[in-house]
C-alpha atoms as a PDB file:
ATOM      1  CA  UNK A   1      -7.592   0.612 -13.341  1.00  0.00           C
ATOM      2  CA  UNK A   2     -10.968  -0.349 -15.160  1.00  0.00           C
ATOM      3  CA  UNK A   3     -13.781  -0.993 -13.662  1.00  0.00           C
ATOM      4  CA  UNK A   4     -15.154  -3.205 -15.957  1.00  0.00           C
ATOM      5  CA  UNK A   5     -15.225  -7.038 -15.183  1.00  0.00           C
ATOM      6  CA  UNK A   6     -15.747  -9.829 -17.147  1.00  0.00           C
ATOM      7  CA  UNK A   7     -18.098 -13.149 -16.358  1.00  0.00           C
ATOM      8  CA  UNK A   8     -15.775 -14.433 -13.341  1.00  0.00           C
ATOM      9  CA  UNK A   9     -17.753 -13.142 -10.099  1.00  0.00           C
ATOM     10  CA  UNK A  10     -16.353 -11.551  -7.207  1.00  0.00           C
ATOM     11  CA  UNK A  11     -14.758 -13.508  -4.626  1.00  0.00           C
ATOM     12  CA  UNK A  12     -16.786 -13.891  -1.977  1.00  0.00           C
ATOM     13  CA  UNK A  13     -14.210 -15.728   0.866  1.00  0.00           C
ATOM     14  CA  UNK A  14     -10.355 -14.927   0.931  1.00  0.00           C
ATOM     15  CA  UNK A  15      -8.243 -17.930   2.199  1.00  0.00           C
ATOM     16  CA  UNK A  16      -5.295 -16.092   3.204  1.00  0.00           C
ATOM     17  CA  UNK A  17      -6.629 -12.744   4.766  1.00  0.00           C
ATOM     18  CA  UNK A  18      -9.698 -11.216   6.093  1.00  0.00           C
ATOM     19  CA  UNK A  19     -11.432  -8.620   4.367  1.00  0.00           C
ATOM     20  CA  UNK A  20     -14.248  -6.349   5.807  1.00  0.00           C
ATOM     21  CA  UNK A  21     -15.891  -3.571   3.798  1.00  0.00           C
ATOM     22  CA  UNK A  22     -17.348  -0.428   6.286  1.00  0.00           C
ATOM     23  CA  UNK A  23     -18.599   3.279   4.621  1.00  0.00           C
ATOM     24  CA  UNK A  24     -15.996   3.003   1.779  1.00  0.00           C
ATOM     25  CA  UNK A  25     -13.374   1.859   3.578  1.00  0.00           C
ATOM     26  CA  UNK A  26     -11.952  -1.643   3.015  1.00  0.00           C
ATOM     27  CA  UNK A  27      -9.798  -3.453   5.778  1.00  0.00           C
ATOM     28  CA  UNK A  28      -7.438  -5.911   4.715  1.00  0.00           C
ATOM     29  CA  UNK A  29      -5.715  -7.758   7.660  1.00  0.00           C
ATOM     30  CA  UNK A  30      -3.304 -10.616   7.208  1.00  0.00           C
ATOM     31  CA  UNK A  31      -4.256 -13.403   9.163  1.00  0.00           C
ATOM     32  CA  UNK A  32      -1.213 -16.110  10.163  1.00  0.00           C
ATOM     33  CA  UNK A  33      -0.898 -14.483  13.625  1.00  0.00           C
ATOM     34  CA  UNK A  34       0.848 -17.800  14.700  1.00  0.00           C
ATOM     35  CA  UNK A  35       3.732 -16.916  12.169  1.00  0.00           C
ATOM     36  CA  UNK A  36       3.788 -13.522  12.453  1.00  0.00           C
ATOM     37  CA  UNK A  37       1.546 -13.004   9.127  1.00  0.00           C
ATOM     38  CA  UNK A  38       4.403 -14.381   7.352  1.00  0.00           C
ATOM     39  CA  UNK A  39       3.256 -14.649   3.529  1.00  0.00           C
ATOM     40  CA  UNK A  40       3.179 -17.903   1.379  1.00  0.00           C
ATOM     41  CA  UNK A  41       2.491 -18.225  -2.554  1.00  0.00           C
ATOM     42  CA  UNK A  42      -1.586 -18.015  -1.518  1.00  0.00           C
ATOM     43  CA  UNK A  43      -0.740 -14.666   0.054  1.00  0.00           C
ATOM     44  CA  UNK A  44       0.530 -13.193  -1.967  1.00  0.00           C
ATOM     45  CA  UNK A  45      -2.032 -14.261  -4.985  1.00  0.00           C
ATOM     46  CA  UNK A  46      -4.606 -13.446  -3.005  1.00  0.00           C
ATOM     47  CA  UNK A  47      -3.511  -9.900  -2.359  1.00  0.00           C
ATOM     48  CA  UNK A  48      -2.684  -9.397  -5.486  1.00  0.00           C
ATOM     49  CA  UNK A  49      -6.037 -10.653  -6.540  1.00  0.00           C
ATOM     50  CA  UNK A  50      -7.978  -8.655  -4.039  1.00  0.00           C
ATOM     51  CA  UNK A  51      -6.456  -5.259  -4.954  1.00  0.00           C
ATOM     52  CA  UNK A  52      -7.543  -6.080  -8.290  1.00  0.00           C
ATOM     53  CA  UNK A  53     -10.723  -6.930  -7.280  1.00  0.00           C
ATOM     54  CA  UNK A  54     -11.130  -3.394  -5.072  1.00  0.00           C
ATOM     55  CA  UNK A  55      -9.945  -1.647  -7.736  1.00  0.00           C
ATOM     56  CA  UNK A  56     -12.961  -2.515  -9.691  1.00  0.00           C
ATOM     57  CA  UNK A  57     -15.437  -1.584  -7.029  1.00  0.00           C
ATOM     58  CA  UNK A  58     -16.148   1.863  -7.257  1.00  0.00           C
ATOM     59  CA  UNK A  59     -17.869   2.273  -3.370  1.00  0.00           C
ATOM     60  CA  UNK A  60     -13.995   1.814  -1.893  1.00  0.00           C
ATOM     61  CA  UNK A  61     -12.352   4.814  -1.354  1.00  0.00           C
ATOM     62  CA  UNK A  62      -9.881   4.154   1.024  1.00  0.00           C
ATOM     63  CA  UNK A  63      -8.026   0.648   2.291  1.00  0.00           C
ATOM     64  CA  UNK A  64      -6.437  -0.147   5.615  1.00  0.00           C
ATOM     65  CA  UNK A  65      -3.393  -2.887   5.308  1.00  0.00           C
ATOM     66  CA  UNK A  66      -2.785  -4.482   8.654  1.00  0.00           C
ATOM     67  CA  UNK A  67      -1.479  -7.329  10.698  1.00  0.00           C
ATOM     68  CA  UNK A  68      -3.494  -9.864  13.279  1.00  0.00           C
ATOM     69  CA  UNK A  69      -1.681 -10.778  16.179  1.00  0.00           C
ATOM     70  CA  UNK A  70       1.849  -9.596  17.436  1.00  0.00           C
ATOM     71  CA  UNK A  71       3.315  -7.955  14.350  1.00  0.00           C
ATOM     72  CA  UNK A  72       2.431  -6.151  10.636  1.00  0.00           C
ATOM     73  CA  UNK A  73       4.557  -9.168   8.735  1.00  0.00           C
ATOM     74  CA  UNK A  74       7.458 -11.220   8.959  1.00  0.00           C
ATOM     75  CA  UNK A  75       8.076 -11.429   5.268  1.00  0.00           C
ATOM     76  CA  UNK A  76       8.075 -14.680   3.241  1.00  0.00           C
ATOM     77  CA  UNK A  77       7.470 -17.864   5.423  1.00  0.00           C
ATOM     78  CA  UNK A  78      11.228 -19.421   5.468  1.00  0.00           C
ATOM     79  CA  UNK A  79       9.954 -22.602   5.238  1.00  0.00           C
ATOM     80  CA  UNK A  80       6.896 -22.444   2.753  1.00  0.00           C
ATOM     81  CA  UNK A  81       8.346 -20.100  -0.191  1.00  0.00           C
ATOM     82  CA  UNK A  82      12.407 -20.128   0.643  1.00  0.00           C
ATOM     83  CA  UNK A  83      12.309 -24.107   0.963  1.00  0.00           C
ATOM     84  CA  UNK A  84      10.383 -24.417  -2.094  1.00  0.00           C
ATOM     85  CA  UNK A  85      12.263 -21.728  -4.203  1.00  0.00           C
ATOM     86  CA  UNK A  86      15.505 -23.462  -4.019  1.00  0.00           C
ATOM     87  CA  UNK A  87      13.512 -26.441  -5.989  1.00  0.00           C
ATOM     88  CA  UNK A  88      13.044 -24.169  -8.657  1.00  0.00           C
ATOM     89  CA  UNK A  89      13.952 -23.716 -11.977  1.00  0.00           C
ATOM     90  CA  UNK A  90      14.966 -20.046 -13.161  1.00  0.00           C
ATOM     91  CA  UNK A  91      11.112 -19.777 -15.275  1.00  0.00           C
ATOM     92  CA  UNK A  92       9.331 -20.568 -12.004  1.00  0.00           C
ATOM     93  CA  UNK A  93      11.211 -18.018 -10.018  1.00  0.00           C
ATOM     94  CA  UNK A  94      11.063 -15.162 -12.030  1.00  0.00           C
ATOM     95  CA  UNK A  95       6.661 -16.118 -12.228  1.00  0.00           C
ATOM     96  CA  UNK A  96       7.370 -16.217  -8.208  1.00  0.00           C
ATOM     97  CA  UNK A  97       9.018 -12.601  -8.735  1.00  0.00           C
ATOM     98  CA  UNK A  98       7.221 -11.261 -10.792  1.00  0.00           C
ATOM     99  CA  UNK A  99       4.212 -11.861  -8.575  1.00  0.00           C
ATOM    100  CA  UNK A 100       5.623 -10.423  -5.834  1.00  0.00           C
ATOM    101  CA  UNK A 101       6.344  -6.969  -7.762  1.00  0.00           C
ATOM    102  CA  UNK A 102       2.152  -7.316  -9.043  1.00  0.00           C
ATOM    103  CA  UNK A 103       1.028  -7.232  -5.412  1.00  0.00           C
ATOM    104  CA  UNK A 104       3.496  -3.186  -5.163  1.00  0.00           C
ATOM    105  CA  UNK A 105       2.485  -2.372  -8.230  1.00  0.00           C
ATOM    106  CA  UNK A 106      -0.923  -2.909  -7.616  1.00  0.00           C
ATOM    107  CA  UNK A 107      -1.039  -0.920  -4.196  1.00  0.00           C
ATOM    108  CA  UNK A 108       0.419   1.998  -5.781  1.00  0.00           C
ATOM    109  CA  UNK A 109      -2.134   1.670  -8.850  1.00  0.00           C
ATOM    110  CA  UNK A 110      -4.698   1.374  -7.232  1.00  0.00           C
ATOM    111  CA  UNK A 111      -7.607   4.228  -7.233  1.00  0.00           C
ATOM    112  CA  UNK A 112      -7.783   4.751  -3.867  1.00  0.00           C
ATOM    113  CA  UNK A 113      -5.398   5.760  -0.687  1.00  0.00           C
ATOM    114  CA  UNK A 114      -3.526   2.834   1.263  1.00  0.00           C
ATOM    115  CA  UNK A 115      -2.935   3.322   4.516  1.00  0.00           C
ATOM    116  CA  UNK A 116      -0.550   0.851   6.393  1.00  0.00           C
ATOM    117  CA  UNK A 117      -1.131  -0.478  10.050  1.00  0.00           C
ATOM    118  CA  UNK A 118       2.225  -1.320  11.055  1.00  0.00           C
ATOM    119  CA  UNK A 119       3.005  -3.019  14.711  1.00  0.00           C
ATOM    120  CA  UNK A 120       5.341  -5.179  15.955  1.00  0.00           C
ATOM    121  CA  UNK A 121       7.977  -6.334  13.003  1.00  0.00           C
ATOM    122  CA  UNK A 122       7.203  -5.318   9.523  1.00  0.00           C
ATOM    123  CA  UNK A 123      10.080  -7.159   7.898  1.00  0.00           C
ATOM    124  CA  UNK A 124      11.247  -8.297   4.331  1.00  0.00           C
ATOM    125  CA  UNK A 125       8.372  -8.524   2.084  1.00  0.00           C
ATOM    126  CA  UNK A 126       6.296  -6.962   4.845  1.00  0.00           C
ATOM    127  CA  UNK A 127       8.560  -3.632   4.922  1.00  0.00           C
ATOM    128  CA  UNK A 128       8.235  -3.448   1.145  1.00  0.00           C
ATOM    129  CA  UNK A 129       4.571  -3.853   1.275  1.00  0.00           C
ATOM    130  CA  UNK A 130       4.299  -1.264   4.210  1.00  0.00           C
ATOM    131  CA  UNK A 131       6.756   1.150   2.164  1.00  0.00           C
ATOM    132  CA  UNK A 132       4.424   0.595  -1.101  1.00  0.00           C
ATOM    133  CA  UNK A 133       1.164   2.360   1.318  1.00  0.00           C
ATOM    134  CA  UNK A 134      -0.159   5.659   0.861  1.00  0.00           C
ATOM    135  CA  UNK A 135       0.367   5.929   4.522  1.00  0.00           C
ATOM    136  CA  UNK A 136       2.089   4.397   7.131  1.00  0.00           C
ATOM    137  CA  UNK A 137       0.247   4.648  10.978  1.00  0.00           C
ATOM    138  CA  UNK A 138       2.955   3.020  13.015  1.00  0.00           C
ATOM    139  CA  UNK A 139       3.239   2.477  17.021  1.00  0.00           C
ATOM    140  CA  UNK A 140       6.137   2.509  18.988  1.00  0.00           C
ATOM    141  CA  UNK A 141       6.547  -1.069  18.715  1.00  0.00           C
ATOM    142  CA  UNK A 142       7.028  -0.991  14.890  1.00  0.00           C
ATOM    143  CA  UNK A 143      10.209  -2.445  13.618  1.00  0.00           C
ATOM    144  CA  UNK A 144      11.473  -2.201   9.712  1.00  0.00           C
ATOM    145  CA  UNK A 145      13.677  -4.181   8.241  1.00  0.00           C
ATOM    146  CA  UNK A 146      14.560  -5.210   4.564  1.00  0.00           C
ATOM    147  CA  UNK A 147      16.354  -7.764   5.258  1.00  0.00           C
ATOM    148  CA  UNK A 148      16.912  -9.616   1.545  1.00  0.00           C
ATOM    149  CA  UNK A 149      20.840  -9.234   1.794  1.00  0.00           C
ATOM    150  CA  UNK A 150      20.819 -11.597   4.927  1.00  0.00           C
ATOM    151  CA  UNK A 151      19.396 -14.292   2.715  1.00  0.00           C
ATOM    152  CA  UNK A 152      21.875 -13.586  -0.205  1.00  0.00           C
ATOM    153  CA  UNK A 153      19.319 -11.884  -1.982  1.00  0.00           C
ATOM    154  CA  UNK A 154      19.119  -8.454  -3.962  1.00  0.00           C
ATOM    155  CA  UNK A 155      18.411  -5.429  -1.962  1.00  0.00           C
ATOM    156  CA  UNK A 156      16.435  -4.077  -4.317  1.00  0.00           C
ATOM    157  CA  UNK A 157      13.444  -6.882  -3.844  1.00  0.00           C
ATOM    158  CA  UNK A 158       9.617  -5.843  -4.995  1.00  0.00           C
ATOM    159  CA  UNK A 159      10.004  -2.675  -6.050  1.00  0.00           C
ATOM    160  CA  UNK A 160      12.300  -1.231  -2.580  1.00  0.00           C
ATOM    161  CA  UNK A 161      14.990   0.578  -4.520  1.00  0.00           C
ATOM    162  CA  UNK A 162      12.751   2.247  -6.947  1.00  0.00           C
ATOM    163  CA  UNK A 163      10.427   3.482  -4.014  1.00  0.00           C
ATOM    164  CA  UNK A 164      12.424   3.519  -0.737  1.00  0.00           C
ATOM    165  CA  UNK A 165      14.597   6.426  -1.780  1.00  0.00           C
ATOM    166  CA  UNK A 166      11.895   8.300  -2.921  1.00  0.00           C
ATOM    167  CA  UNK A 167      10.393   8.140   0.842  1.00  0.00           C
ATOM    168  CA  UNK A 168      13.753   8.497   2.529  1.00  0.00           C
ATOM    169  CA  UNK A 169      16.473   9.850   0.239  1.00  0.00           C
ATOM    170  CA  UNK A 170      19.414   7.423  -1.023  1.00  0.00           C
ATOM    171  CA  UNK A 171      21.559   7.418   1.321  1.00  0.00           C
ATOM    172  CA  UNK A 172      18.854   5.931   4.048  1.00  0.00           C
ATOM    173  CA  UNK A 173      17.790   3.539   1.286  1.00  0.00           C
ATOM    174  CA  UNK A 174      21.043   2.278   0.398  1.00  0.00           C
ATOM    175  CA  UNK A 175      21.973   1.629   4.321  1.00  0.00           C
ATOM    176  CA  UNK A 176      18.546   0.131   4.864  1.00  0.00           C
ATOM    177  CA  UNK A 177      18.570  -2.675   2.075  1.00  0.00           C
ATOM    178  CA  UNK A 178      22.430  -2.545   1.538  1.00  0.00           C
ATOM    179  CA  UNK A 179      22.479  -3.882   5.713  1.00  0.00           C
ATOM    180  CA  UNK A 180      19.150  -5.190   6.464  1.00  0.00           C
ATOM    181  CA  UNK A 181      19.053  -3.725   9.795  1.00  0.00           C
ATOM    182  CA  UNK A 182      16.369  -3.207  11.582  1.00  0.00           C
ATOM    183  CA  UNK A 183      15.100  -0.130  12.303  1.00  0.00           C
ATOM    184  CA  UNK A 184      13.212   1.364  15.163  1.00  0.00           C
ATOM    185  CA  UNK A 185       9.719   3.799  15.031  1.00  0.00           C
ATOM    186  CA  UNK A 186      11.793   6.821  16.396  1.00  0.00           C
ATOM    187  CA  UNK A 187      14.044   6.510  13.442  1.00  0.00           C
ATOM    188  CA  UNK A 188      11.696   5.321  11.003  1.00  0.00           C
ATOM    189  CA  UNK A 189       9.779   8.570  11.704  1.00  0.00           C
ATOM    190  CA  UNK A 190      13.169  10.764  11.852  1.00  0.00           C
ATOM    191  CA  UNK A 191      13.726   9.844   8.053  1.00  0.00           C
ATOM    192  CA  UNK A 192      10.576   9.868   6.965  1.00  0.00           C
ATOM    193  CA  UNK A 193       9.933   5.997   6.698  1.00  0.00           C
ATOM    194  CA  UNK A 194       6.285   6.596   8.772  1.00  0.00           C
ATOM    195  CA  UNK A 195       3.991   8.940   8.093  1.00  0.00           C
ATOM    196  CA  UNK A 196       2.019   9.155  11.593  1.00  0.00           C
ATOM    197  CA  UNK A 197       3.178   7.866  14.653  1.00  0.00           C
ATOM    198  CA  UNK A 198       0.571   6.391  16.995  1.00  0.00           C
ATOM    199  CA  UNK A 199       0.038   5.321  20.532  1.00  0.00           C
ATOM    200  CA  UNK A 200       1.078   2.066  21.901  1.00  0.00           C
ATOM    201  CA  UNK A 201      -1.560  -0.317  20.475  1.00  0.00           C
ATOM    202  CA  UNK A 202      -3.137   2.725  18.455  1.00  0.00           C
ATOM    203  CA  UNK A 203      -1.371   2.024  14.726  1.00  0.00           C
ATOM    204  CA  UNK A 204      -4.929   0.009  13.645  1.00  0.00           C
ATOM    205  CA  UNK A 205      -7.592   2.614  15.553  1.00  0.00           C
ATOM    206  CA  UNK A 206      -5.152   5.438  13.967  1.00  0.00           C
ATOM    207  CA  UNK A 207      -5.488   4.479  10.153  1.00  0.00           C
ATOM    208  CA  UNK A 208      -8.848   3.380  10.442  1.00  0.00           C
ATOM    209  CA  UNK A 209      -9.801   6.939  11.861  1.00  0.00           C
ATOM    210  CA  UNK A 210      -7.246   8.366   8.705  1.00  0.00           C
ATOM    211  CA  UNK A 211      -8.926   5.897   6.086  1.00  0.00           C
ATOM    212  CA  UNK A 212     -12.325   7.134   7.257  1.00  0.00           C
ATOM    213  CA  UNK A 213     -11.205  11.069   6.767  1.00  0.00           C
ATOM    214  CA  UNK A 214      -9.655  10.081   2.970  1.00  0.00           C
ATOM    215  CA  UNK A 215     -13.484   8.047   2.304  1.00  0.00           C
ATOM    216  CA  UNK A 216     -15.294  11.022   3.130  1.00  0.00           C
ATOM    217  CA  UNK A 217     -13.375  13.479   1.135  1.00  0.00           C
ATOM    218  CA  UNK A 218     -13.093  13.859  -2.400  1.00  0.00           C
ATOM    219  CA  UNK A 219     -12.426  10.618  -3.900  1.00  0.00           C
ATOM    220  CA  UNK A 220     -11.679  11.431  -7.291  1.00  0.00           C
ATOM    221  CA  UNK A 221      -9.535  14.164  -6.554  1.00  0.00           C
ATOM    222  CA  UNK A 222      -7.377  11.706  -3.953  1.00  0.00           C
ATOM    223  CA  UNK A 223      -7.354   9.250  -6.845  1.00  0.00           C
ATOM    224  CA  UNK A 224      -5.585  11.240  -9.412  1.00  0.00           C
ATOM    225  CA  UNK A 225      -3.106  12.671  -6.727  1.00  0.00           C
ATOM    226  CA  UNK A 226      -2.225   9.558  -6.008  1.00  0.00           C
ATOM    227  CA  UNK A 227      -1.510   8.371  -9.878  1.00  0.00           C
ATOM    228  CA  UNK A 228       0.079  11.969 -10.448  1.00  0.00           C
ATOM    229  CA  UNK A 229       2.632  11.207  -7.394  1.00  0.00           C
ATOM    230  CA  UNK A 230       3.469   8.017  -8.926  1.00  0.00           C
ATOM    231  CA  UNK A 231       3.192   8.718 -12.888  1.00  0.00           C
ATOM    232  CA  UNK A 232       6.029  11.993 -12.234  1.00  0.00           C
ATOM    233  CA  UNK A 233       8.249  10.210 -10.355  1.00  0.00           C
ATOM    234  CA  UNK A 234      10.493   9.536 -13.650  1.00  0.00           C
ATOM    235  CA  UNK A 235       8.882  12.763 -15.672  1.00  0.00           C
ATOM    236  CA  UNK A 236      10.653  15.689 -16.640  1.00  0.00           C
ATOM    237  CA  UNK A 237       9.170  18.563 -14.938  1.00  0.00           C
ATOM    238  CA  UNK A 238       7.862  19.867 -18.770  1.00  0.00           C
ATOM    239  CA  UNK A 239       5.749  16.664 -19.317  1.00  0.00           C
ATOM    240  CA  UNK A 240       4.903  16.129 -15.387  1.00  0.00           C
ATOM    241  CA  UNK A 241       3.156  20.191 -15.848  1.00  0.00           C
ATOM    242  CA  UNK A 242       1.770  19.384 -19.118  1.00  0.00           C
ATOM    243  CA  UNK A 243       0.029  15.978 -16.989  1.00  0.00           C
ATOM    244  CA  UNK A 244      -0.908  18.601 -14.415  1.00  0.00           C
ATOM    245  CA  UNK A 245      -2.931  20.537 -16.410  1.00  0.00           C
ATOM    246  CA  UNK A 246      -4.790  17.641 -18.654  1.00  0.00           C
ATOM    247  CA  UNK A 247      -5.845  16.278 -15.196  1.00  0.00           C
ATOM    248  CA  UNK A 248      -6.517  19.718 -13.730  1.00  0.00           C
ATOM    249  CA  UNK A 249      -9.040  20.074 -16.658  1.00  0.00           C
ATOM    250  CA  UNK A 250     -10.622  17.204 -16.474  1.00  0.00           C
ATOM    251  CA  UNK A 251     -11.163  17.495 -12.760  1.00  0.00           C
ATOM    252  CA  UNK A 252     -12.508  20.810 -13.539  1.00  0.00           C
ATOM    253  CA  UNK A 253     -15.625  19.232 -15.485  1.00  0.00           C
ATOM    254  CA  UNK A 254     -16.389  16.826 -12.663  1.00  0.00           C
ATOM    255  CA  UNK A 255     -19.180  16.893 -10.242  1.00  0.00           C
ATOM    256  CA  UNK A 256     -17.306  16.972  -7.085  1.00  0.00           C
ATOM    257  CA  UNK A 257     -15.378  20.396  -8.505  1.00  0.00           C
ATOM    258  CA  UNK A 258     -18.941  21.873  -9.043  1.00  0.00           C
ATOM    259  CA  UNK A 259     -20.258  21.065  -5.565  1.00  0.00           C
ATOM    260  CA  UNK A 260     -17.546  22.215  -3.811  1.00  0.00           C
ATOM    261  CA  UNK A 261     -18.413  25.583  -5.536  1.00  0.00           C
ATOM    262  CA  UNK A 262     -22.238  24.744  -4.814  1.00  0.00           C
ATOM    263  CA  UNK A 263     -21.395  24.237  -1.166  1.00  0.00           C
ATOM    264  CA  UNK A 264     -19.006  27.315  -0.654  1.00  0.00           C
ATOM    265  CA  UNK A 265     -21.636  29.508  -2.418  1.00  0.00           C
ATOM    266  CA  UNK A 266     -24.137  27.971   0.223  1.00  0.00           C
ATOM    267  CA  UNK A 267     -22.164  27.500   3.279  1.00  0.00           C
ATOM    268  CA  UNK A 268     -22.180  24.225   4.183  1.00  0.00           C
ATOM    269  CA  UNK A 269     -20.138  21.315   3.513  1.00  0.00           C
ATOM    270  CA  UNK A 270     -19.535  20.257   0.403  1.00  0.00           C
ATOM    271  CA  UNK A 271     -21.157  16.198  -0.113  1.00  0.00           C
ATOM    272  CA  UNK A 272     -18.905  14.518  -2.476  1.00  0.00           C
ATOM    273  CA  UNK A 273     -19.414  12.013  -5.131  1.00  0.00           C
ATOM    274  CA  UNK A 274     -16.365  10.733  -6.555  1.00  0.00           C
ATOM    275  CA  UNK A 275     -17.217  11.592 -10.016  1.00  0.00           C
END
C-alpha cells in the first residue's frame, strides 16, 4: 500500500477498538467485552479504516489483533447488523459485503505481519478475521467456528473459502464452513488452523512477545514475503519464479541486504532499517 496521504489527518481516537502503538508494534484489541467483541457496521469501518491508516505509517512493523474480555469475537452482533440487514435492499447489502471482504483484504495487504490473539470463541466473522492473520497465538480455551450456514448464509463469507483451504487443505475447509461446527485448540492446531499454541491465559503475552521478534527483524524483507505468499497463491509456478527473482533483486539493492553483510563481516548483529 502507499504511504502517501492526502489532507485528511490521522485519526487520533477509535470508537470501536483500542489502539496502542509500542517499538513498532501496533495492538489492536476489540473492545465490546460485554458482547463478546461482537462487531457492528462501526467495527468493522473502523478496522477497515485503521489498517489503512497503519499501512501508511511506516514505524509499524508488526500488529497484534486481539479480544478484551472473555473471548477473540463472536462475529456480527445478531441484533445490530442481522436485524438491520433483513431491512435492506440488495445495493445496501452487497456495500455491507463488500465491506466486510475490505477489512480481509486489507489484513492480508497490509505491509506488515498480523498476528492473531485468539481466546475464548473466535466465531463467524471473528474466525474469518483470525484465519485472515499472519499468525494465530491461540490458548487452550480458543474455539473456531464459521458458523454462516447456521444463519442460512454462504459458507464462503469474507474471503473463508478462498483462504481457509489454503491453511487447512479442502477437505477441513469444506467440513468447517459446510457444518459450522465448532472446533476445539487441539484440533485447530492438528490441521493447521493455529500457528502457536499458548498457555492458558498466554495467547495475548504470546503474540505480543512474536510481534516484538517480527518488529525487530527485517521489515522489508517480512513485507514482501508476506505479499509474495499472497500474490502466488493463484500464479503458475513460471510467473510466481519470475516474481521471485524481480523481488529478490530489488531486495538485493536495499539497505537492510547490505547491513546484514556489514554485520556478518563485523560480527555483530545486524541493525535493520526497513529500507
Amino acid at each position: 500500500m502507499s504511504p502517501f496521504s492526502g489532507s485528511a489527518p490521522s485519526t487520533e481516537e477509535w470508537r470501536h477498538l483500542r489502539l496502542t502503538l509500542d517499538a513498532g508494534v501496533a495492538t489492536v484489541t476489540l473492545n465490546r467485552p460485554e458482547k463478546l467483541n461482537a462487531l457492528t457496521f462501526g467495527a468493522y469501518a473502523d478496522l477497515r479504516d485503521l489498517l489503512a491508516e497503519l499501512s501508511r505509517a511506516r514505524a509499524v512493523r508488526a500488529l497484534v489483533l486481539g479480544g478484551e474480555g472473555r473471548g477473540f469475537c463472536s462475529g456480527g452482533d445478531v441484533e445490530e447488523i442481522i436485524g438491520a440487514t433483513l431491512a435492506m435492499d440488495t445495493g445496501d447489502l452487497l456495500d455491507f459485503n463488500r465491506m466486510t471482504g475490505q477489512v480481509v483484504r486489507a489484513l492480508r495487504e497490509c505491509p506488515f505481519p498480523v498476528v492473531a490473539a485468539v481466546h475464548g470463541v473466535a466465531a463467524g466473522a471473528g474466525a474469518v478475521l483470525a484465519l485472515a492473520a499472519d499468525f494465530r497465538v491461540a490458548d487452550p480455551t480458543a474455539r473456531f467456528a464459521f458458523l454462516f450456514t447456521r444463519v442460512g448464509l454462504s459458507g464462503g463469507d469474507m474471503g473463508a473459502a478462498y483462504l481457509l483451504p489454503r491453511v487447512v487443505g479442502l477437505g477441513h475447509a469444506t467440513r468447517l464452513l459446510m457444518l459450522g461446527e465448532p472446533v476445539g485448540a487441539a484440533e485447530a492446531e492438528r490441521i493447521g488452523l493455529i500457528s502457536v499454541v499458548a498457555e492458558e491465559g498466554g495467547a495475548g503475552p504470546a503474540a505480543a512477545a512474536l510481534a516484538r521478534r517480527l518488529a525487530e527483524g527485517p521489515a522489508l524483507a517480512h513485507s514482501r514475503t508476506k505479499a509474495l505468499l499472497t500474490a502466488e497463491l493463484d500464479m503458475p509456478l513460471s510467473a510466481a519464479v519470475e516474481l521471485d527473482a524481480a523481488t529478490q533483486a530489488l531486495l538485493m539493492n536495499s539497505a537492510d541486504y547490505a547491513e546484514f553483510h556489514a554485520a556478518f563481516t563485523a560480527r555483530r548483529p545486524p541493525q535493520w532499517r526497513g529500507r
